[in-house]
Protein backbone atom coordinates (compact mmCIF):
# COMPACT_ATOMS: atom_id res chain seq x y z
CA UNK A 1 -8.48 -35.31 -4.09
CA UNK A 2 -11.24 -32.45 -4.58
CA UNK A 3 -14.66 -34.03 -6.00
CA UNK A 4 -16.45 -31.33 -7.57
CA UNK A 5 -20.17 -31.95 -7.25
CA UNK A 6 -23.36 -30.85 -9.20
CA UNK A 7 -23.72 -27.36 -7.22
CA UNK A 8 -20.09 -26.20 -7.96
CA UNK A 9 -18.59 -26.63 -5.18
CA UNK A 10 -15.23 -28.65 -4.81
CA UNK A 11 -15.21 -30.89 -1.47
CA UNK A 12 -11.99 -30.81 0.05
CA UNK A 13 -12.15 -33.33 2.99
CA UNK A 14 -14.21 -31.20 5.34
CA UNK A 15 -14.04 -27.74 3.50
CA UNK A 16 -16.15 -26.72 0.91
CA UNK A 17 -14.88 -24.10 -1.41
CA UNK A 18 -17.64 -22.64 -3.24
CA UNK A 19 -16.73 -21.72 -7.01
CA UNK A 20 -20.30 -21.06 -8.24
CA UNK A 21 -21.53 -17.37 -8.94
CA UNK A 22 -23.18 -17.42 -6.14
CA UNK A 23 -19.90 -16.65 -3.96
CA UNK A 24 -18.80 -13.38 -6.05
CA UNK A 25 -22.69 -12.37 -5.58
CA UNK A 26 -21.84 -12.91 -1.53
CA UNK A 27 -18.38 -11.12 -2.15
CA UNK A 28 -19.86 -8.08 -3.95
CA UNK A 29 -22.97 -7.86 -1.69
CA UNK A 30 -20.74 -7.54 1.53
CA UNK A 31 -18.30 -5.24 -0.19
CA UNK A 32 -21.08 -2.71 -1.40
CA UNK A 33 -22.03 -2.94 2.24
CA UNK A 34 -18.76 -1.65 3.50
CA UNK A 35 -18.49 1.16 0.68
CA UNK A 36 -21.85 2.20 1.69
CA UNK A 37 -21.05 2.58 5.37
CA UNK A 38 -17.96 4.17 4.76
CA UNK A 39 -19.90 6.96 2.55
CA UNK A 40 -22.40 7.57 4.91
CA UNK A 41 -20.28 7.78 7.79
CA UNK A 42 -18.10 10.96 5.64
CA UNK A 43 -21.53 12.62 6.71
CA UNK A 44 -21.73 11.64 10.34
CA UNK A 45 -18.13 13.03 11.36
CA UNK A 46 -19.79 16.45 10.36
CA UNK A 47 -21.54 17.73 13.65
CA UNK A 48 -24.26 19.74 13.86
CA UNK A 49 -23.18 23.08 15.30
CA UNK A 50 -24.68 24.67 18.00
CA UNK A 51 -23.89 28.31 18.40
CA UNK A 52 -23.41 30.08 22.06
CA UNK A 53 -26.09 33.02 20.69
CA UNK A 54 -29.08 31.65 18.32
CA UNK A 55 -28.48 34.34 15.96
CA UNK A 56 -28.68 34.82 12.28
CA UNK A 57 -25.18 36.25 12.04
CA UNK A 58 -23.86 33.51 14.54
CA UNK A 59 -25.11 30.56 12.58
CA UNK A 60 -23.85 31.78 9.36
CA UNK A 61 -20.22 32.24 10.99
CA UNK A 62 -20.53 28.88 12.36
CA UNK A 63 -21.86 27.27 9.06
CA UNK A 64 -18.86 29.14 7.81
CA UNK A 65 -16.82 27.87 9.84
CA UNK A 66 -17.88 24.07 8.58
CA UNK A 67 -16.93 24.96 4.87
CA UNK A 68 -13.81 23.00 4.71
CA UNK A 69 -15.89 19.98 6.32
CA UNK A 70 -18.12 20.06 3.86
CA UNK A 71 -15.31 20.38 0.92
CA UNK A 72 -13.73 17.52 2.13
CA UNK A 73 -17.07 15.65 2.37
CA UNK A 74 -18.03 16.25 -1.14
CA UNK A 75 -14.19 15.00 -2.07
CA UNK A 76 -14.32 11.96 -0.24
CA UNK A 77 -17.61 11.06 -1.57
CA UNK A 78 -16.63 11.30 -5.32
CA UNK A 79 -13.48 9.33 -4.16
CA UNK A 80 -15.19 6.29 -2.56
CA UNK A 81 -17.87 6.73 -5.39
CA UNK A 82 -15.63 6.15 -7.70
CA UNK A 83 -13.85 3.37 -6.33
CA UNK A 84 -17.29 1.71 -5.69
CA UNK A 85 -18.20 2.23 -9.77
CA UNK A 86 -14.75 0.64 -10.72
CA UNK A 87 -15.30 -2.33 -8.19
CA UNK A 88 -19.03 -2.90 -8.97
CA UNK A 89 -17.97 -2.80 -12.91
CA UNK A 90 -14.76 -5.02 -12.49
CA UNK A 91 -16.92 -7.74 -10.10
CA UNK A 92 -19.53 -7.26 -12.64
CA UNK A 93 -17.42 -8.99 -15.48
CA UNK A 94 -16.48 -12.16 -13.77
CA UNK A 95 -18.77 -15.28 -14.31
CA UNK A 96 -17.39 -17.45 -10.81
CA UNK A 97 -15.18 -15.93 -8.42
CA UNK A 98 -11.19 -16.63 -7.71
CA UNK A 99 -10.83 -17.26 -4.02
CA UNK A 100 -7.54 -15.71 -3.90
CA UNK A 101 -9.48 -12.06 -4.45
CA UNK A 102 -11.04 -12.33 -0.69
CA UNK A 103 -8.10 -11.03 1.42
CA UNK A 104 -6.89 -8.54 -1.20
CA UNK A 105 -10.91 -7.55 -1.09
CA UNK A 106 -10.56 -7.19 2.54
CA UNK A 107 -7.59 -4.68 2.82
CA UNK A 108 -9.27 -2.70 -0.01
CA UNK A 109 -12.38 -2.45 2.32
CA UNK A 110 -9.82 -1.72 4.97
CA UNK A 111 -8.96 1.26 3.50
CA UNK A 112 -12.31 2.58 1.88
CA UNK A 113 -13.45 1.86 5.76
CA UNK A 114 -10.33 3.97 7.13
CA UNK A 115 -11.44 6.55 4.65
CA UNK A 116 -14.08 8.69 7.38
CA UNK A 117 -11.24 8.58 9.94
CA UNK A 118 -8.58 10.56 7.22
CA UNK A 119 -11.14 13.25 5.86
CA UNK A 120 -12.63 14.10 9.16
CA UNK A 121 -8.80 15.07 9.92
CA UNK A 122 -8.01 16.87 7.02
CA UNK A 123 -11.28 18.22 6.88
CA UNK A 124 -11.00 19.64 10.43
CA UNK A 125 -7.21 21.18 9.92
CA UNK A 126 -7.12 21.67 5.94
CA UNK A 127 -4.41 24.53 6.58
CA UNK A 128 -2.01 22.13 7.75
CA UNK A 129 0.56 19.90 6.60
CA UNK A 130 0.76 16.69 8.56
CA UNK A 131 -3.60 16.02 8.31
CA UNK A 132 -3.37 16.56 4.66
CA UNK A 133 -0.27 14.25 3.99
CA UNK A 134 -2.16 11.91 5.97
CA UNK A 135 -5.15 12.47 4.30
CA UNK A 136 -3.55 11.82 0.43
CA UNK A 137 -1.65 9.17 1.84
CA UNK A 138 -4.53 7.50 2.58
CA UNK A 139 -5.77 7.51 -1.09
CA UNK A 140 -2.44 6.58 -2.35
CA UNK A 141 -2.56 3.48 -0.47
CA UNK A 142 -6.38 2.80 -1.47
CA UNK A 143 -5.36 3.27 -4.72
CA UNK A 144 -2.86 1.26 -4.81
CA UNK A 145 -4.54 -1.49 -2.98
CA UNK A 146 -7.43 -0.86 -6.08
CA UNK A 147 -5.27 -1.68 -8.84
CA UNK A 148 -3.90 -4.62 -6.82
CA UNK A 149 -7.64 -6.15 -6.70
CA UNK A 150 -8.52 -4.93 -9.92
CA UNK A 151 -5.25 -7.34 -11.88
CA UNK A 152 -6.09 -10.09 -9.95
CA UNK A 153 -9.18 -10.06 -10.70
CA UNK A 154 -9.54 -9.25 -14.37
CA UNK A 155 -8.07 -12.74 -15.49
CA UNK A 156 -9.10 -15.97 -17.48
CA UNK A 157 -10.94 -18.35 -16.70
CA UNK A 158 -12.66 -16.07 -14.02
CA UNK A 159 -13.89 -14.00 -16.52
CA UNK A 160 -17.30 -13.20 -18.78
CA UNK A 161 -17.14 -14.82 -22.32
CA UNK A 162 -18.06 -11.65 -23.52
CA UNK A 163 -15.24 -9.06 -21.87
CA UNK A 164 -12.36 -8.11 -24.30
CA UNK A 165 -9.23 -7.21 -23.91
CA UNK A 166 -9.79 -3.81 -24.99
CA UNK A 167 -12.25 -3.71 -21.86
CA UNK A 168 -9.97 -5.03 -19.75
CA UNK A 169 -6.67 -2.30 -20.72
CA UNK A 170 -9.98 0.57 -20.27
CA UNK A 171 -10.35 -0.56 -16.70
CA UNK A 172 -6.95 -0.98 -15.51
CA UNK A 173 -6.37 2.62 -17.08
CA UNK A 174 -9.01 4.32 -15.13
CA UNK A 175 -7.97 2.85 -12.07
CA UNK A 176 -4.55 4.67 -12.32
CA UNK A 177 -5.93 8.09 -12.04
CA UNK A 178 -6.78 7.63 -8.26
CA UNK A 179 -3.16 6.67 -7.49
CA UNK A 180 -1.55 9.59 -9.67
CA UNK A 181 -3.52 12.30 -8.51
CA UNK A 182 -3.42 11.66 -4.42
CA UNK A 183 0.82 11.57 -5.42
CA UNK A 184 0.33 14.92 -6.96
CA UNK A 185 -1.93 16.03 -3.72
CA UNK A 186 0.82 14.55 -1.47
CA UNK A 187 3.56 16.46 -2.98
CA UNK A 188 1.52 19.92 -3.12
CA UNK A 189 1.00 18.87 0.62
CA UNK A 190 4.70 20.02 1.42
CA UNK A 191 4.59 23.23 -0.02
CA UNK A 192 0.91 24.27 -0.58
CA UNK A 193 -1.30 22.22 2.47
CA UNK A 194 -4.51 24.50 1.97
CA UNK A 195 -4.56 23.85 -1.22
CA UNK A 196 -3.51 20.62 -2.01
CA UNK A 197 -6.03 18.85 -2.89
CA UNK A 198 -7.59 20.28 -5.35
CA UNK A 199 -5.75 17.91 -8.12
CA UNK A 200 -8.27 15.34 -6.80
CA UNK A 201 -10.89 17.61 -7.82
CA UNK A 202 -10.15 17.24 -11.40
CA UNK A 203 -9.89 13.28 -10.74
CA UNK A 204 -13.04 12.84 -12.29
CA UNK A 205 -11.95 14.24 -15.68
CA UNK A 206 -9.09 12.57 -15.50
CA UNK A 207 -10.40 8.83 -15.47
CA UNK A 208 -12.83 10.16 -18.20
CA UNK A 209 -9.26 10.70 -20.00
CA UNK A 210 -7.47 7.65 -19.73
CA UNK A 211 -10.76 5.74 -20.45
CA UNK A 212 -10.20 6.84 -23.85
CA UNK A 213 -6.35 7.01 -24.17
CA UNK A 214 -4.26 4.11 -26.25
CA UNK A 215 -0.75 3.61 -26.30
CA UNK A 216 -0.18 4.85 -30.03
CA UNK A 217 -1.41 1.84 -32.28
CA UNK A 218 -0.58 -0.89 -31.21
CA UNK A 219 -3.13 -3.64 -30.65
CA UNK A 220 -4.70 -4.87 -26.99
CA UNK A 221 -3.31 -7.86 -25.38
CA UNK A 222 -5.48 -10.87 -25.68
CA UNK A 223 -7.53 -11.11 -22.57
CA UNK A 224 -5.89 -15.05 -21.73
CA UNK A 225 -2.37 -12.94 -21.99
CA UNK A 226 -3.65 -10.61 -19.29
CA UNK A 227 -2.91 -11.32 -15.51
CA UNK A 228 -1.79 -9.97 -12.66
């Protein structure tokens, strides 16, 4: 049987499963780590040129020449941004942490990790088809992988007394917008690769969007109906 002792913890023969606070604090602290890695390292895949002749005209053609690089650094940091925000707000409104969440916390971080790896390849071909496929592939899944985490998550009794149901439907709609628009890139991918991704430009606007959007009238779910 599991004896639950004054610290929170529940003693399970030898293992010790920690429900306190203090193991979504550990969770979220070694996740923002990750996310933070992953956004810095967008930068590092960017080299720093070094032209054949040190000349004015030469180093603007070869700053030229990084443009796309720097586009799809400037996407993939609004991208991970964002998914940070949504997983720093949704970790923010639990009280003591579900121990189910740490693998399908993991494969998120899998993919916000794999995340360098996908732009330096679009970033580096952004004419072509296959790298920018790849590329919104890769969002689709982290997507994907986001809303997974984010309905497991949101659910009683794991949850703040004071989160509502109405906050919970606002956060599982924003986290659809990642998913939707890297389909819409992926698609434009077949027929349009230079261009494709400029749907996940207007990604920002678009969570903004269905923060605020309601299914006609009809009232939330109670938050105890709510799982995933």
């Amino acid at each position: 049987m599991a004896v639950q002792c004054r610290s929170g913890k529940h003693h399970l023969g030898k293992i010790h499963v920690d429900r306190s606070g203090s193991a979504a604090r550990r969770l979220t602290f070694f996740s923002d780590a990750v996310f933070a890695i992953a956004i810095t390292l967008l930068i590092i895949e960017i080299h720093v040129p070094h032209p054949e002749v040190s000349t004015d005209k030469e180093w603007l053609i070869t700053l030229a020449n990084l443009i796309p690089n720097f586009a799809g650094f400037i996407l993939s940091f609004i991208v991970v941004g964002a998914m940070w925000v949504a997983h720093h707000r949704v970790f923010g409104m639990l009280r003591r942490l579900d121990p189910t969440l740490v693998w399908p916390n993991l494969v998120l971080l899998m993919a916000v990790a794999f995340m360098p790896f996908s732009t330096a390849l679009m970033s580096s071909h952004s004419a072509e088809r296959v790298p920018e496929l790849f590329y919104a592939f890769t969002l689709i899944v982290a997507g994907l992988l986001q809303i997974r985490l984010i309905r497991r998550a949101l659910r009683e009794p794991f949850l703040k007394p004071d989160v509502s149901a109405a906050d919970i439907a606002m956060i599982r709609r924003r986290s659809l917008a990642l998913p939707i628009m890297a389909s819409i890139a992926f698609v434009l991918g077949f027929f349009w690769p230079g261009f494709s991704n400029l749907p996940l430009v207007l990604m920002p606007g678009v969570v903004v969007l269905f923060a605020r959007w309601r299914r006609g009238k009809r009232p939330e779910p109670d938050a105890g109906a709510v799982g995933g």
